[in-house]
PDB file of N, CA and C in Angstrom:
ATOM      1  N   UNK A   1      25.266 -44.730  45.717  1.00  0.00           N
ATOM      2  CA  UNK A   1      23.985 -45.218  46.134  1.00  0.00           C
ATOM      3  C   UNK A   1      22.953 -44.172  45.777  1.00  0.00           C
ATOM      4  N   UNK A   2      21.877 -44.991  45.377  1.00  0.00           N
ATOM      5  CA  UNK A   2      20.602 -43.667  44.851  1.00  0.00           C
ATOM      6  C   UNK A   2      19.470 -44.378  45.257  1.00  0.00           C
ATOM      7  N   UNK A   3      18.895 -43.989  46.210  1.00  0.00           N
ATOM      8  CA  UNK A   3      17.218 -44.330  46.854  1.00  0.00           C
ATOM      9  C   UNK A   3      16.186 -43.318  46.344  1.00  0.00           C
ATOM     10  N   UNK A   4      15.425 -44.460  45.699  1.00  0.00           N
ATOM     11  CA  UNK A   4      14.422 -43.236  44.803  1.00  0.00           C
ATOM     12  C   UNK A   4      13.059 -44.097  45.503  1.00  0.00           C
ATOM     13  N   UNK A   5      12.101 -43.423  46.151  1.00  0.00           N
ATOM     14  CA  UNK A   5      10.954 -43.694  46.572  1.00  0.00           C
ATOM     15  C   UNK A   5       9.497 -43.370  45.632  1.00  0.00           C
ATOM     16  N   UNK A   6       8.733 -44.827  45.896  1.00  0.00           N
ATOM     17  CA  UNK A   6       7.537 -43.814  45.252  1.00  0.00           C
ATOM     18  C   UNK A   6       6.376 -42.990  46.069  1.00  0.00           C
ATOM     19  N   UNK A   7       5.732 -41.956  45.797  1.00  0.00           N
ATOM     20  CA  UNK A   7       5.371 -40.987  46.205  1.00  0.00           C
ATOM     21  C   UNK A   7       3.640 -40.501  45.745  1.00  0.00           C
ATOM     22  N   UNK A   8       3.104 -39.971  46.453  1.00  0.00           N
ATOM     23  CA  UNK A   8       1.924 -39.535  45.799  1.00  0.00           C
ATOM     24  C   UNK A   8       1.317 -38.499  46.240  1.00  0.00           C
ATOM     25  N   UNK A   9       0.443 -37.193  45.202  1.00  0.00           N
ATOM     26  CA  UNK A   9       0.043 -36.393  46.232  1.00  0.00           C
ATOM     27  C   UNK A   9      -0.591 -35.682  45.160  1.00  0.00           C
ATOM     28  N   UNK A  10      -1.952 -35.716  45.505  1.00  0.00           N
ATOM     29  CA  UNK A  10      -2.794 -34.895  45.066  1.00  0.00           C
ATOM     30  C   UNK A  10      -3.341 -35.988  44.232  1.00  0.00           C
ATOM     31  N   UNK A  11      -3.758 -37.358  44.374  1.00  0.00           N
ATOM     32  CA  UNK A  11      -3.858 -38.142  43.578  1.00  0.00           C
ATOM     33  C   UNK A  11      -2.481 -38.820  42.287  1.00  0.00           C
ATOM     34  N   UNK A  12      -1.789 -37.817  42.250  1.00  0.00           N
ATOM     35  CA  UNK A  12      -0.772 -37.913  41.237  1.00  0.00           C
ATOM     36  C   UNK A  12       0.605 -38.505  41.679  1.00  0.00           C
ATOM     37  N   UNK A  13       0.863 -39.843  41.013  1.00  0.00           N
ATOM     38  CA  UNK A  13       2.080 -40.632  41.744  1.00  0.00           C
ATOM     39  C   UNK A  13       3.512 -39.863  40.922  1.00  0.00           C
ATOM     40  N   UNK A  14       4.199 -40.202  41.529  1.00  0.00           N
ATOM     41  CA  UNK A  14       5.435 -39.451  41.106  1.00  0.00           C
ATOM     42  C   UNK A  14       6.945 -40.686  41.964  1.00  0.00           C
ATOM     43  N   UNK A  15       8.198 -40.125  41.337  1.00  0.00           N
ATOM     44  CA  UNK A  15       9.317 -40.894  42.027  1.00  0.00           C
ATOM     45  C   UNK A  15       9.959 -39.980  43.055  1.00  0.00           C
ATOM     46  N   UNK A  16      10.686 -39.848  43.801  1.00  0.00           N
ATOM     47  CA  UNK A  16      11.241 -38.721  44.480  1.00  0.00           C
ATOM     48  C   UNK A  16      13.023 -39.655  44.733  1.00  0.00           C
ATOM     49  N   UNK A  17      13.815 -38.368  44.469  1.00  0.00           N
ATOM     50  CA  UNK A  17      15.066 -39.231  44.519  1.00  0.00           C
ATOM     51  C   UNK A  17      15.467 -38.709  45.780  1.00  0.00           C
ATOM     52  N   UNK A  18      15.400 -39.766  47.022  1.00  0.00           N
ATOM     53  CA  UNK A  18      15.424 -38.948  48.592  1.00  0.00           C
ATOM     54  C   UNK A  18      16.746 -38.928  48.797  1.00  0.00           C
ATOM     55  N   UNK A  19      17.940 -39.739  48.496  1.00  0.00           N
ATOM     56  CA  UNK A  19      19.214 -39.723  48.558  1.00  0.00           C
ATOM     57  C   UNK A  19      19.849 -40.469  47.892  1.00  0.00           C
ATOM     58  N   UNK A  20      21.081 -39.757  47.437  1.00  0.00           N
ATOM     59  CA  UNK A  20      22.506 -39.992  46.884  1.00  0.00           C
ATOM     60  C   UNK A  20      23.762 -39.487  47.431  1.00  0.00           C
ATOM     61  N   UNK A  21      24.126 -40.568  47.697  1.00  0.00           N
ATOM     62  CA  UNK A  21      25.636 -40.605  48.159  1.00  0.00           C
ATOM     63  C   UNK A  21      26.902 -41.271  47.224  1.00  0.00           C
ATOM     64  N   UNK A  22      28.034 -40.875  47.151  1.00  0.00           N
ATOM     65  CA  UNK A  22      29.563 -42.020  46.557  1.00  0.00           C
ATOM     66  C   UNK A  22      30.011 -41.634  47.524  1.00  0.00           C
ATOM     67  N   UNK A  23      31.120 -42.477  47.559  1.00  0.00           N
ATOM     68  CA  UNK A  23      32.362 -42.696  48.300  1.00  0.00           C
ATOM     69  C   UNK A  23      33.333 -41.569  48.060  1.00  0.00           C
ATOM     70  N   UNK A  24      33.750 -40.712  48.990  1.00  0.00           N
ATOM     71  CA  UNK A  24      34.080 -39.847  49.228  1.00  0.00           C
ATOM     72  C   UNK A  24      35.546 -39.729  47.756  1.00  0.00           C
ATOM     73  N   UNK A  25      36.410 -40.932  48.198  1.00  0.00           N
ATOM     74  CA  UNK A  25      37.554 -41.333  47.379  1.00  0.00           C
ATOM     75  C   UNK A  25      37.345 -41.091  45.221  1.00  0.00           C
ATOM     76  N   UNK A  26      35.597 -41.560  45.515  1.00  0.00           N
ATOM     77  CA  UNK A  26      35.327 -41.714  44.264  1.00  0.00           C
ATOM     78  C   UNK A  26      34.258 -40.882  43.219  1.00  0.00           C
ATOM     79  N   UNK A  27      34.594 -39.380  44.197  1.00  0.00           N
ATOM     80  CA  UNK A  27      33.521 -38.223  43.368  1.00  0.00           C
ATOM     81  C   UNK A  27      34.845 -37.801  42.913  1.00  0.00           C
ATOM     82  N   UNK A  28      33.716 -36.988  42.196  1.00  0.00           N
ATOM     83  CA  UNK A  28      34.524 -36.027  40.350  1.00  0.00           C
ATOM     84  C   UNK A  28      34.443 -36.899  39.383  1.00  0.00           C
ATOM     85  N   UNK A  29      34.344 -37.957  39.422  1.00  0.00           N
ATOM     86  CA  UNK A  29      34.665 -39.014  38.385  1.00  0.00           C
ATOM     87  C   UNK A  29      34.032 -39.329  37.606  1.00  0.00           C
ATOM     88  N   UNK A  30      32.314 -38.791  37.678  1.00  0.00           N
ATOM     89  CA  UNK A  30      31.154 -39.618  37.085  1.00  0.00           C
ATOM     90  C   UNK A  30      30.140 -40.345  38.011  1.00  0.00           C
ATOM     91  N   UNK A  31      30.479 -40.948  38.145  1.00  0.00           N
ATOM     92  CA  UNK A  31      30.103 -42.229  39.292  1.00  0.00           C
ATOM     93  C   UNK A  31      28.289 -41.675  39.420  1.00  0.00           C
ATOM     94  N   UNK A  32      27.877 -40.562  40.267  1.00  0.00           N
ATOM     95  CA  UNK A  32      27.218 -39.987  40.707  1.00  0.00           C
ATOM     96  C   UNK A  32      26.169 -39.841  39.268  1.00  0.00           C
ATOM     97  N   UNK A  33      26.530 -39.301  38.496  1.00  0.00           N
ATOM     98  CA  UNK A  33      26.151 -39.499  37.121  1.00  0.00           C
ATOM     99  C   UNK A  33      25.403 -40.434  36.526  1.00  0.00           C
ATOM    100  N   UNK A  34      26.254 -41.552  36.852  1.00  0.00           N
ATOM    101  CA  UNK A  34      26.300 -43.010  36.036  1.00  0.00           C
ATOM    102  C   UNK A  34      24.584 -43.665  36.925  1.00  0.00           C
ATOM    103  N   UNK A  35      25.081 -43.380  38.665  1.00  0.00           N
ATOM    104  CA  UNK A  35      24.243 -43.932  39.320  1.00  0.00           C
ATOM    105  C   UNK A  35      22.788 -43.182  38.891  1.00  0.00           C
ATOM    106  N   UNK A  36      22.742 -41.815  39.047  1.00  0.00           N
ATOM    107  CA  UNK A  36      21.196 -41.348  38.579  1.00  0.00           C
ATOM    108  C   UNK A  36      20.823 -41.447  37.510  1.00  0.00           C
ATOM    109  N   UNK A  37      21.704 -41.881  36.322  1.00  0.00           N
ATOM    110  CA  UNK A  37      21.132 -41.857  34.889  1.00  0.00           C
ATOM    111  C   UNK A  37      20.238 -43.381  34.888  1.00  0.00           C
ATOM    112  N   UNK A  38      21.068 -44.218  35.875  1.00  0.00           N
ATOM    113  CA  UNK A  38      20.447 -45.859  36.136  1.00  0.00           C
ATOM    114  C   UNK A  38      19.133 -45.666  37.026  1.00  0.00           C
ATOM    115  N   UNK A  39      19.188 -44.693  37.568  1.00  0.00           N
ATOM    116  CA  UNK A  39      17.803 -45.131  38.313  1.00  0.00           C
ATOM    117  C   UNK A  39      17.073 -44.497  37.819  1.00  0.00           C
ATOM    118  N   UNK A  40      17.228 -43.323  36.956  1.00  0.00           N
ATOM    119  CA  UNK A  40      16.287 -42.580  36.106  1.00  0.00           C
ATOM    120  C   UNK A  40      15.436 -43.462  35.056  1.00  0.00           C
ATOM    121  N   UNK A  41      17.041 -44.379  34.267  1.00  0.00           N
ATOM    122  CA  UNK A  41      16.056 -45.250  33.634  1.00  0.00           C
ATOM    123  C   UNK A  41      15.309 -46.198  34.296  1.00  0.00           C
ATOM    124  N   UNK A  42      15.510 -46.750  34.921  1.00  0.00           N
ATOM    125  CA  UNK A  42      14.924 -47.985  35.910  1.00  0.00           C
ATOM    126  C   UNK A  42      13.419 -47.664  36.409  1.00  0.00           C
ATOM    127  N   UNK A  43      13.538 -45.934  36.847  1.00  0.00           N
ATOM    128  CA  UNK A  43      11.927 -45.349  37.352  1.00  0.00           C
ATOM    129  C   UNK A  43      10.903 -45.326  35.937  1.00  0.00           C
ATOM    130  N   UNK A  44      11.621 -44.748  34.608  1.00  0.00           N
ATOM    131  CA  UNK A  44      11.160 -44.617  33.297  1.00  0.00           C
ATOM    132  C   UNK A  44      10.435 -45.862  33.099  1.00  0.00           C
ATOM    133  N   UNK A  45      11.390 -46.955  33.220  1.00  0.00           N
ATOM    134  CA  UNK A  45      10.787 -48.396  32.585  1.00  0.00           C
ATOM    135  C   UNK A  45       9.664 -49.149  33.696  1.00  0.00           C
ATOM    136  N   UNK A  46       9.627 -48.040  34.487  1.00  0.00           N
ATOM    137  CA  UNK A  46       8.389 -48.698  35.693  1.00  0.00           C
ATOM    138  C   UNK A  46       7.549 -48.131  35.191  1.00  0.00           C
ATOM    139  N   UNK A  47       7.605 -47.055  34.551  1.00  0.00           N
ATOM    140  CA  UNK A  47       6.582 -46.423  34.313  1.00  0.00           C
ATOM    141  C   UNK A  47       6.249 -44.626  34.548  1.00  0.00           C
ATOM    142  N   UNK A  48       7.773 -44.441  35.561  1.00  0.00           N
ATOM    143  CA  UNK A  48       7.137 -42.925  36.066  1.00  0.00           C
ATOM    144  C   UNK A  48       7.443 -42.164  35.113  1.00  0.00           C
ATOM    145  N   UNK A  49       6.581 -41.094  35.325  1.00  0.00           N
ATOM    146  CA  UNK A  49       6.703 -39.619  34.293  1.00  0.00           C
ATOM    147  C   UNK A  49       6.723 -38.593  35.058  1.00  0.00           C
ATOM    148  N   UNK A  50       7.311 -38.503  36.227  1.00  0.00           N
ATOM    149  CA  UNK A  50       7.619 -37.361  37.090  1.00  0.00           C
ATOM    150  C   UNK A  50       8.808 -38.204  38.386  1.00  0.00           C
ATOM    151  N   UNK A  51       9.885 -37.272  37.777  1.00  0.00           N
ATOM    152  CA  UNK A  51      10.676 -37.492  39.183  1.00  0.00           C
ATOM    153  C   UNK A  51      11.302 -36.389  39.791  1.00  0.00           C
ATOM    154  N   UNK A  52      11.297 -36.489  41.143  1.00  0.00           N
ATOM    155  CA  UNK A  52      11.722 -35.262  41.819  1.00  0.00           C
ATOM    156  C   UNK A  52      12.824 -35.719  42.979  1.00  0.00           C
ATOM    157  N   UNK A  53      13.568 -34.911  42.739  1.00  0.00           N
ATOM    158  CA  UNK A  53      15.067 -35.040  43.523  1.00  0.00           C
ATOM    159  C   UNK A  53      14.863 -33.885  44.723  1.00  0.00           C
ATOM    160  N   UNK A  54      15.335 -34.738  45.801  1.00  0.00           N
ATOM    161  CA  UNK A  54      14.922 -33.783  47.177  1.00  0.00           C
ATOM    162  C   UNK A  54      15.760 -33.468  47.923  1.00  0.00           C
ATOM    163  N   UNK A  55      16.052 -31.992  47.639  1.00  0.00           N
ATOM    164  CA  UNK A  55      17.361 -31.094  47.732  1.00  0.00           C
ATOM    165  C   UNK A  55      17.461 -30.010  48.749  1.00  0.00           C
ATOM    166  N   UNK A  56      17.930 -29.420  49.359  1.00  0.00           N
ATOM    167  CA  UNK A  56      17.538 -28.412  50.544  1.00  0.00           C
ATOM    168  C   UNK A  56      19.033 -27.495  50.128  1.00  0.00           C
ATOM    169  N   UNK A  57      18.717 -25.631  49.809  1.00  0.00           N
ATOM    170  CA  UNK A  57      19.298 -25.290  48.994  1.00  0.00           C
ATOM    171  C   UNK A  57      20.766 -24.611  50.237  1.00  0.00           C
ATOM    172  N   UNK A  58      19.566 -24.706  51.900  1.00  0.00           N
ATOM    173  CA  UNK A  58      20.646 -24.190  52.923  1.00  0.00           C
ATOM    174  C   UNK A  58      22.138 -25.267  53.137  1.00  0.00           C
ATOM    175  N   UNK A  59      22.055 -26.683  52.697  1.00  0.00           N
ATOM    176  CA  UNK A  59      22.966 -27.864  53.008  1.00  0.00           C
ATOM    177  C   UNK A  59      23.273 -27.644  51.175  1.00  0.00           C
ATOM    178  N   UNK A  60      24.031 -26.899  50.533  1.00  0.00           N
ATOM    179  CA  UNK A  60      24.886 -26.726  49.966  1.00  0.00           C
ATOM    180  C   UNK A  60      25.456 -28.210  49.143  1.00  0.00           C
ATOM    181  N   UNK A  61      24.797 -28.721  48.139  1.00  0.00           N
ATOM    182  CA  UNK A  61      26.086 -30.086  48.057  1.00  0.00           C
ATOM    183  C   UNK A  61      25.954 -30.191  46.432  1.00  0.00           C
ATOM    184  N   UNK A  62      27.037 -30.502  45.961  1.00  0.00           N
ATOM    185  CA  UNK A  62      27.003 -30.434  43.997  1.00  0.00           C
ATOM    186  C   UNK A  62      26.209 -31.200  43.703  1.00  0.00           C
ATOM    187  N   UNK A  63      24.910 -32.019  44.398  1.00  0.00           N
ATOM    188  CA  UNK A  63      24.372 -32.986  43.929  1.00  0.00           C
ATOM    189  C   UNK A  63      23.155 -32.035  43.050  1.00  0.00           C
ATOM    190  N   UNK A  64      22.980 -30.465  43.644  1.00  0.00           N
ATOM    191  CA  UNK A  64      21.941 -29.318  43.038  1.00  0.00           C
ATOM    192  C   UNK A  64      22.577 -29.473  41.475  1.00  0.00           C
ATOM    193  N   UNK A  65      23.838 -29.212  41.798  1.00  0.00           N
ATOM    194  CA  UNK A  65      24.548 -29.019  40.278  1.00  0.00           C
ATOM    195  C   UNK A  65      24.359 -30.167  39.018  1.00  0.00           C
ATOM    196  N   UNK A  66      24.452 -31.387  39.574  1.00  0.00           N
ATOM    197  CA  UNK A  66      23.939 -32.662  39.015  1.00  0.00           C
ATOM    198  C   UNK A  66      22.930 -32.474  39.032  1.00  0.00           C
ATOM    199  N   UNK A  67      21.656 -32.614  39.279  1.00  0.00           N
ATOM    200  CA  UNK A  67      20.511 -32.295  38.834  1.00  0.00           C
ATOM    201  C   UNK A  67      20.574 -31.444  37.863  1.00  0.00           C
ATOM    202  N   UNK A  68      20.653 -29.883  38.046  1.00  0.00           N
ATOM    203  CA  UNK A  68      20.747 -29.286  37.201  1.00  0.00           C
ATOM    204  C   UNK A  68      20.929 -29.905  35.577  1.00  0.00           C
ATOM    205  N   UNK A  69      22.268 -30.184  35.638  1.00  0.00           N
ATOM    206  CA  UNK A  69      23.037 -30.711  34.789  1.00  0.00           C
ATOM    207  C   UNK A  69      22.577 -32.114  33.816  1.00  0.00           C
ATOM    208  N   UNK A  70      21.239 -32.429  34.121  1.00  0.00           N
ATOM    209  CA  UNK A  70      20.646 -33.467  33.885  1.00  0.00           C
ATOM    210  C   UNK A  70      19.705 -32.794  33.360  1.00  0.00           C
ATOM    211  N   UNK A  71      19.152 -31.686  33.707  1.00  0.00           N
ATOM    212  CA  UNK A  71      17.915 -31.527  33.544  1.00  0.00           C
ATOM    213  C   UNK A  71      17.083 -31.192  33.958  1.00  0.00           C
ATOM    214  N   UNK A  72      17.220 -31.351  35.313  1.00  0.00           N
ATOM    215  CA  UNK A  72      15.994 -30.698  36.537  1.00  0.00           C
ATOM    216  C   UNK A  72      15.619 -29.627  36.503  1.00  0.00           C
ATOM    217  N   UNK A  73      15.070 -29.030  36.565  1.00  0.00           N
ATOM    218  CA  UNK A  73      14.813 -27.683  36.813  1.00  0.00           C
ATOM    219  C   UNK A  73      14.068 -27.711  38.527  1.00  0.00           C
ATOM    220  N   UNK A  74      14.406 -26.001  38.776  1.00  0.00           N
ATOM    221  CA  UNK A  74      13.744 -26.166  40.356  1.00  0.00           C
ATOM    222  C   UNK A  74      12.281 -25.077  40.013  1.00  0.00           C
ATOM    223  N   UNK A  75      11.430 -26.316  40.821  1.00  0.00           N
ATOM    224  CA  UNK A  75      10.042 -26.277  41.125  1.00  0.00           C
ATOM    225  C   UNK A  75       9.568 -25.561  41.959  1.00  0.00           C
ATOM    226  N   UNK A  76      10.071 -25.800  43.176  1.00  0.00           N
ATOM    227  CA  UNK A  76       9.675 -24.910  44.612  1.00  0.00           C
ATOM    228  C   UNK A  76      11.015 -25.350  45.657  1.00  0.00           C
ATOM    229  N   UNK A  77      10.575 -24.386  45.968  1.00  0.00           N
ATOM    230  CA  UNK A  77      11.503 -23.975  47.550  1.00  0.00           C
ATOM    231  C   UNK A  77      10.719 -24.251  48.636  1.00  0.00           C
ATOM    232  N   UNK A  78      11.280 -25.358  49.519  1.00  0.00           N
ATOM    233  CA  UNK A  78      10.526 -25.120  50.641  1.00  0.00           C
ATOM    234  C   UNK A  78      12.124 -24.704  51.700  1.00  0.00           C
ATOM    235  N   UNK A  79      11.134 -23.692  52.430  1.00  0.00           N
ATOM    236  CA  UNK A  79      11.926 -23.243  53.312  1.00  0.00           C
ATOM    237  C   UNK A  79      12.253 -24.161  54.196  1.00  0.00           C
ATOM    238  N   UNK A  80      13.372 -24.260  55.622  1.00  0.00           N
ATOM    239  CA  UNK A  80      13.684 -25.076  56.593  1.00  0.00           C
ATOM    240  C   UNK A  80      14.050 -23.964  57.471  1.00  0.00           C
ATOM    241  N   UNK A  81      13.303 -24.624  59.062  1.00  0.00           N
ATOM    242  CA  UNK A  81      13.334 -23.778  60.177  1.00  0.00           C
ATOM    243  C   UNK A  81      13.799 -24.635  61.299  1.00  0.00           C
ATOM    244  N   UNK A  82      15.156 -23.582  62.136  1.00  0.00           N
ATOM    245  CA  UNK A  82      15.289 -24.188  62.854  1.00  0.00           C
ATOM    246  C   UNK A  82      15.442 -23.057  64.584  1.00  0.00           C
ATOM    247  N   UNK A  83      15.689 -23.774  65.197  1.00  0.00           N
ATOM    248  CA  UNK A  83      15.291 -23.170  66.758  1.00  0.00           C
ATOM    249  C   UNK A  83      16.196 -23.841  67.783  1.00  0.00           C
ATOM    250  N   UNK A  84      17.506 -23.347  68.127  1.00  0.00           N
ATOM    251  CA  UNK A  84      18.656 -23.610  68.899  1.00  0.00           C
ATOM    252  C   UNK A  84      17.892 -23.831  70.151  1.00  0.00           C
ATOM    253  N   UNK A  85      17.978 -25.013  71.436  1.00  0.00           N
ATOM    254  CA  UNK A  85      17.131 -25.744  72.199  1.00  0.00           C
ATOM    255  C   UNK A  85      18.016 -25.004  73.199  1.00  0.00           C
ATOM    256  N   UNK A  86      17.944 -24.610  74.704  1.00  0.00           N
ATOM    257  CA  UNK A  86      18.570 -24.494  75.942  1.00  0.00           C
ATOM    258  C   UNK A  86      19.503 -25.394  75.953  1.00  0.00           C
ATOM    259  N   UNK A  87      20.462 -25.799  76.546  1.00  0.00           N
ATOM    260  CA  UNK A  87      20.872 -26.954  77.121  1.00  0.00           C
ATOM    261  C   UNK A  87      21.144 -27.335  78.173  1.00  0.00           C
TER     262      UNK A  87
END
């Protein structure tokens, strides 16, 4: 599964790929691949010329590596903060 949203900011529209998931049974295989190369084209033939895959570098997952591996390059870092509550 690949949910790609559209997005805008600064006047400038863009795609953002907010999540991808396979079936646990059915990574290594491609699959993951197959699915972002389809929605890559699918955003292309809409029209976009900017897509951004939204990755957080502390949650660790090969989907950085897929990107990579496509092509992405990384843009910015946004940091993530968190704050353990009483209980």
């Amino acid at each position: 599964m690949v949910l790609v949203d559209p997005q805008e900011q600064g006047g400038h529209p863009f795609m953002e790929v907010k999540e991808m998931a396979v079936v646990p049974a059915w990574r290594r295989k491609g699959v993951a691949r197959a699915l972002l190369a389809s929605a890559l084209d699918a955003v292309v033939a809409d029209g976009a010329d900017d897509v951004r895959p939204c990755t957080v570098e502390q949650f660790r997952t090969r989907a950085i590596d897929l990107y990579a591996s496509v092509g992405f390059r990384r843009f910015k870092d946004f940091p993530r903060y968190r704050k353990p509550m009483p209980d």
